[in-house]
Protein backbone atom coordinates (compact mmCIF):
# COMPACT_ATOMS: atom_id res chain seq x y z
CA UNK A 1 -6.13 -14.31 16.65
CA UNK A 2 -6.05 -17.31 13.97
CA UNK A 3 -2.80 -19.67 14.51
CA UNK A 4 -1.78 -22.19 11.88
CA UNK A 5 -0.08 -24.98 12.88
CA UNK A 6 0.89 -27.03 10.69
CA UNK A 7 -2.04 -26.59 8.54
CA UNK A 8 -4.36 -26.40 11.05
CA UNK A 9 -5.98 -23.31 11.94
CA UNK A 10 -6.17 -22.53 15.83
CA UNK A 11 -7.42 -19.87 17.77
CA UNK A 12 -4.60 -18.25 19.86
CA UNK A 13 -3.62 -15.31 22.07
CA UNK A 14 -0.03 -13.95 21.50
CA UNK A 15 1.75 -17.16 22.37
CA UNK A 16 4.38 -18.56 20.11
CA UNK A 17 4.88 -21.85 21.43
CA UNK A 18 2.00 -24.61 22.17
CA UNK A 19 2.49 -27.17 24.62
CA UNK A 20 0.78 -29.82 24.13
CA UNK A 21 0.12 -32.59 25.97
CA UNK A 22 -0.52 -35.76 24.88
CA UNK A 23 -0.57 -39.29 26.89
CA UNK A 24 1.60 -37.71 29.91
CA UNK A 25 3.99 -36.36 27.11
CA UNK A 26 4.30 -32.53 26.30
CA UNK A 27 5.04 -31.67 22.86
CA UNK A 28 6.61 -28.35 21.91
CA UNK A 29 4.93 -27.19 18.57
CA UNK A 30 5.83 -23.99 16.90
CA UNK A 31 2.49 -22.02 15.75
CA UNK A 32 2.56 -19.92 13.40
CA UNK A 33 1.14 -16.23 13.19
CA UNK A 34 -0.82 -15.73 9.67
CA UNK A 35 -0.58 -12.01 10.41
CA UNK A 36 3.02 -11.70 11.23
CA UNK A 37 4.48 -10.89 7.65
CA UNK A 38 1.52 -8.21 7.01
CA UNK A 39 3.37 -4.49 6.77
CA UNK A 40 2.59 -2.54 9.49
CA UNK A 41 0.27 0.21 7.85
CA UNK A 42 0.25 3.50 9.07
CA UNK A 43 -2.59 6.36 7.49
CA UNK A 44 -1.85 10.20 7.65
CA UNK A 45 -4.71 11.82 5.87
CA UNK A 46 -4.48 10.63 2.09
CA UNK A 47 -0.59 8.93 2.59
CA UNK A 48 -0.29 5.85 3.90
CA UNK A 49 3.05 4.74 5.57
CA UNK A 50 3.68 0.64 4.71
CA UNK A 51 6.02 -0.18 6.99
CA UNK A 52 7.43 -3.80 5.59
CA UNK A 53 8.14 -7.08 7.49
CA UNK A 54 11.98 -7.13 5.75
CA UNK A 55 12.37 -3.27 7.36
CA UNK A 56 11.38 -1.66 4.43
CA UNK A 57 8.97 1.56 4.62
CA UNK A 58 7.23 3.10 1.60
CA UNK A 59 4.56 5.92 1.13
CA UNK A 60 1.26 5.18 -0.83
CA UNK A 61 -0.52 8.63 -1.61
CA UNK A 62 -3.53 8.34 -3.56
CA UNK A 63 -3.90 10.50 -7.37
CA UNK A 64 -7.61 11.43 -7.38
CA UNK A 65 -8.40 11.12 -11.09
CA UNK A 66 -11.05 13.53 -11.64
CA UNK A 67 -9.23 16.47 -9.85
CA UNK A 68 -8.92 20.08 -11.23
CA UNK A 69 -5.65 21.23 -13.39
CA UNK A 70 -3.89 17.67 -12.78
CA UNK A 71 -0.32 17.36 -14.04
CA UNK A 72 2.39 15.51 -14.01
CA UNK A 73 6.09 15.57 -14.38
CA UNK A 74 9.64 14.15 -14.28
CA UNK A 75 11.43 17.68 -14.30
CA UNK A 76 9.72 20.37 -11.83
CA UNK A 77 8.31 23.27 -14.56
CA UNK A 78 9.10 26.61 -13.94
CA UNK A 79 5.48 27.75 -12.66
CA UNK A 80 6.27 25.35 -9.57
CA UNK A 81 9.37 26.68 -8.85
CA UNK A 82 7.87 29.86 -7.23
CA UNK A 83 8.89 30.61 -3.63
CA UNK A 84 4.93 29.77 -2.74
CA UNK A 85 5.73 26.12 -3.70
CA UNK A 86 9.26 25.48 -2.35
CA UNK A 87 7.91 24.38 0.71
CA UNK A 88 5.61 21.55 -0.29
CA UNK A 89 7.63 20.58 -3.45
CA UNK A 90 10.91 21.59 -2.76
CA UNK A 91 10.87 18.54 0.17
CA UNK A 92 9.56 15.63 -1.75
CA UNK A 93 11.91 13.41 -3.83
CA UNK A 94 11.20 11.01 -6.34
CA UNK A 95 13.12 8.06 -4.91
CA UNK A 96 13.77 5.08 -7.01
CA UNK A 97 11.74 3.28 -9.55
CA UNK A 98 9.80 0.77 -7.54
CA UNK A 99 9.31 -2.55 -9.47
CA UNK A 100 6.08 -4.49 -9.79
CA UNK A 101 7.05 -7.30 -6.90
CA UNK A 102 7.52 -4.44 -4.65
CA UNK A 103 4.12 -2.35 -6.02
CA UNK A 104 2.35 -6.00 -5.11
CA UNK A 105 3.42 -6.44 -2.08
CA UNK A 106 2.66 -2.67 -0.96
CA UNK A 107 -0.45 -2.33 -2.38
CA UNK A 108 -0.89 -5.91 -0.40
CA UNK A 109 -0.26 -4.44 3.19
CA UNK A 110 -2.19 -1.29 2.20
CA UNK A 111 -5.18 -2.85 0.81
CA UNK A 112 -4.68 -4.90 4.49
CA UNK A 113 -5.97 -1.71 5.93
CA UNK A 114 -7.91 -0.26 3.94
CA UNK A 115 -10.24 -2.37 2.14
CA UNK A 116 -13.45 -3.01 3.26
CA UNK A 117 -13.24 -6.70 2.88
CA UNK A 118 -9.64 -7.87 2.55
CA UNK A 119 -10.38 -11.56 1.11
CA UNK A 120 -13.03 -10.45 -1.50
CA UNK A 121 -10.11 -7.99 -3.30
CA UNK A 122 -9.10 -9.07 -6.70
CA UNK A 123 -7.06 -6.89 -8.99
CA UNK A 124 -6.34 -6.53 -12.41
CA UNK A 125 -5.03 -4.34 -15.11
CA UNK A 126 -1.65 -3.41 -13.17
CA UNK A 127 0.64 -1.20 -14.80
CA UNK A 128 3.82 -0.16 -13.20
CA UNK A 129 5.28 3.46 -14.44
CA UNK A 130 8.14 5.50 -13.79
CA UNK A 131 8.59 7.81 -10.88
CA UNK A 132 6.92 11.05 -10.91
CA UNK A 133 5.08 14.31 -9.57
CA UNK A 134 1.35 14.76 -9.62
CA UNK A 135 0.00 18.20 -9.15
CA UNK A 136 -2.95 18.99 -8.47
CA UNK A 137 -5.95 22.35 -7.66
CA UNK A 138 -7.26 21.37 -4.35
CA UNK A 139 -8.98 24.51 -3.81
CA UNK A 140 -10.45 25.99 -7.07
CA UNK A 141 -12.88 29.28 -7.39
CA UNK A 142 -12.31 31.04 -10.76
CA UNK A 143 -8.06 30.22 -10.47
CA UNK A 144 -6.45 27.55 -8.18
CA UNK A 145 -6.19 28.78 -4.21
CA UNK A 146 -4.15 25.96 -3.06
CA UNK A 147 -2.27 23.11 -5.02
CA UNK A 148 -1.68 19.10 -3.38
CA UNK A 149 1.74 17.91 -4.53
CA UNK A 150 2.92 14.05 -4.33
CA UNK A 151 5.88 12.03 -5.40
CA UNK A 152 6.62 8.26 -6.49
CA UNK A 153 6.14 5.86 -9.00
CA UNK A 154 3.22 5.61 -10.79
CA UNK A 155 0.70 2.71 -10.09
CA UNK A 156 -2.58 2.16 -11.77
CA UNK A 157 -4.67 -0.84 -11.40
CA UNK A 158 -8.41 -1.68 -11.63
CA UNK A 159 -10.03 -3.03 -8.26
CA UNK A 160 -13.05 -5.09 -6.98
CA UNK A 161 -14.53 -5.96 -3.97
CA UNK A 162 -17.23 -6.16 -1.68
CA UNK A 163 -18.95 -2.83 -0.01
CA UNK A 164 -20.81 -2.60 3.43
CA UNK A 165 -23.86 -4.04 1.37
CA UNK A 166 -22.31 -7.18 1.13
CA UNK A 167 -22.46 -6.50 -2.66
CA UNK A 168 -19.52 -6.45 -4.77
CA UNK A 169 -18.36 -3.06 -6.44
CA UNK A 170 -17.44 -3.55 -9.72
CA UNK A 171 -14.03 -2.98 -11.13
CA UNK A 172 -12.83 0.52 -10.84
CA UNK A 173 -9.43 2.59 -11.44
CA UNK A 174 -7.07 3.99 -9.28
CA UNK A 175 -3.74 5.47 -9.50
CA UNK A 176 -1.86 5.74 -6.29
CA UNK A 177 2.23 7.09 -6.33
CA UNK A 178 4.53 4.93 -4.41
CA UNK A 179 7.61 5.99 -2.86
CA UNK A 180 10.45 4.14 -1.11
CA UNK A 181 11.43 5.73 1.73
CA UNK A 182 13.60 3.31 3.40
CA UNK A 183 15.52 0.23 1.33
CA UNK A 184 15.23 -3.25 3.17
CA UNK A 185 17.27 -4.71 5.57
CA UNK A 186 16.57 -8.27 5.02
CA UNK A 187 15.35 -10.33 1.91
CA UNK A 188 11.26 -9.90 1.73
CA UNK A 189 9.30 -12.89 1.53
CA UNK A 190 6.84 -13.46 -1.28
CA UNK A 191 3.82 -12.45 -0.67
CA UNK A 192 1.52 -15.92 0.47
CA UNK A 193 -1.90 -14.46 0.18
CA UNK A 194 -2.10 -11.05 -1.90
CA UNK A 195 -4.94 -10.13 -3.41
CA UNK A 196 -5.18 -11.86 -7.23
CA UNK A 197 -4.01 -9.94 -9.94
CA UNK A 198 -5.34 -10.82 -13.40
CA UNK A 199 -3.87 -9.31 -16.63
């Protein structure tokens, strides 16, 4: 695992403390982890769970943008408030509007995971919207067999970076809903080496 100490990268196992010895002298220095304030990322089929180094937790569910019958609301519309649907809907929340710093730093720990090449991600175009539903025909033969709900705020942003090939991919859109689902506990640090984000 890479160590920094004071500027210096080092290769380490899971020690916090180096002693070094110099001239018959041992010198305590304190290395620190490059990983240690990356969120804890956790995937459960198209929702992530970013768990946060200041004990924060939110929910990244991706919107897939060429799906059938997409909507979206603030109020749930009468043809989703059918008994068929209060299972799936009826649970989700909207939570609170979550600001830009926050949508960085999540979209930081998740990108953590699941980009291909973490250091070649650059972002642009980031709009921050207000909390919503997304709805969705998952399952469509001549009407709509099965509907995907999800819940959060509204995120789109353009992304580029490299592929297996080595090649880069070109800017493309996404639109992913972020929830919190658990406030902090402590004050977060800012985020030392997200991915840029040009307007």
């Amino acid at each position: 695992m890479k160590k920094q100490v004071n500027g210096m990268k080092l290769l380490h196992g899971s020690a916090t403390v180096l002693a070094l010895i110099v001239f018959g002298n041992c010198i305590a220095i304190d290395i620190v982890d490059e990983k240690k304030d990356i969120p804890k990322v956790t995937i459960h089929g198209d929702v992530a769970v970013v768990d946060m180094p200041d004990g924060s937790e939110y929910t990244v569910a991706a919107v897939p943008l060429e799906a059938n019958s997409m909507k979206t609301f603030i109020e749930i519309p009468a043809e989703f408030k059918k008994d068929k649907f209060k299972k799936s809907l009826g649970m989700m929340s909207l939570s609170g509007q979550v600001t830009r710093d926050e949508a960085v730093r999540v979209l930081d720990g998740y990108l953590h995971e699941v980009a291909f090449d973490y250091d070649s991600v650059k972002l642009r175009k980031l709009v921050v919207s207000d909390p919503q539903y997304a709805a969705w025909c998952d399952n469509y033969m001549f009407t709509c067999l099965s509907w995907q709900f999800r819940a959060g705020t509204w995120v789109e942003y353009e992304i580029n970076g490299k592929n297996r090939g080595g090649g880069m991919t070109g800017f493309q859109r996404n639109v992913v809903l972020i929830r919190r689902a658990v406030a902090a506990t402590t004050t977060p640090p800012p985020p030392t080496d997200s991915p840029p984000i040009t307007k």
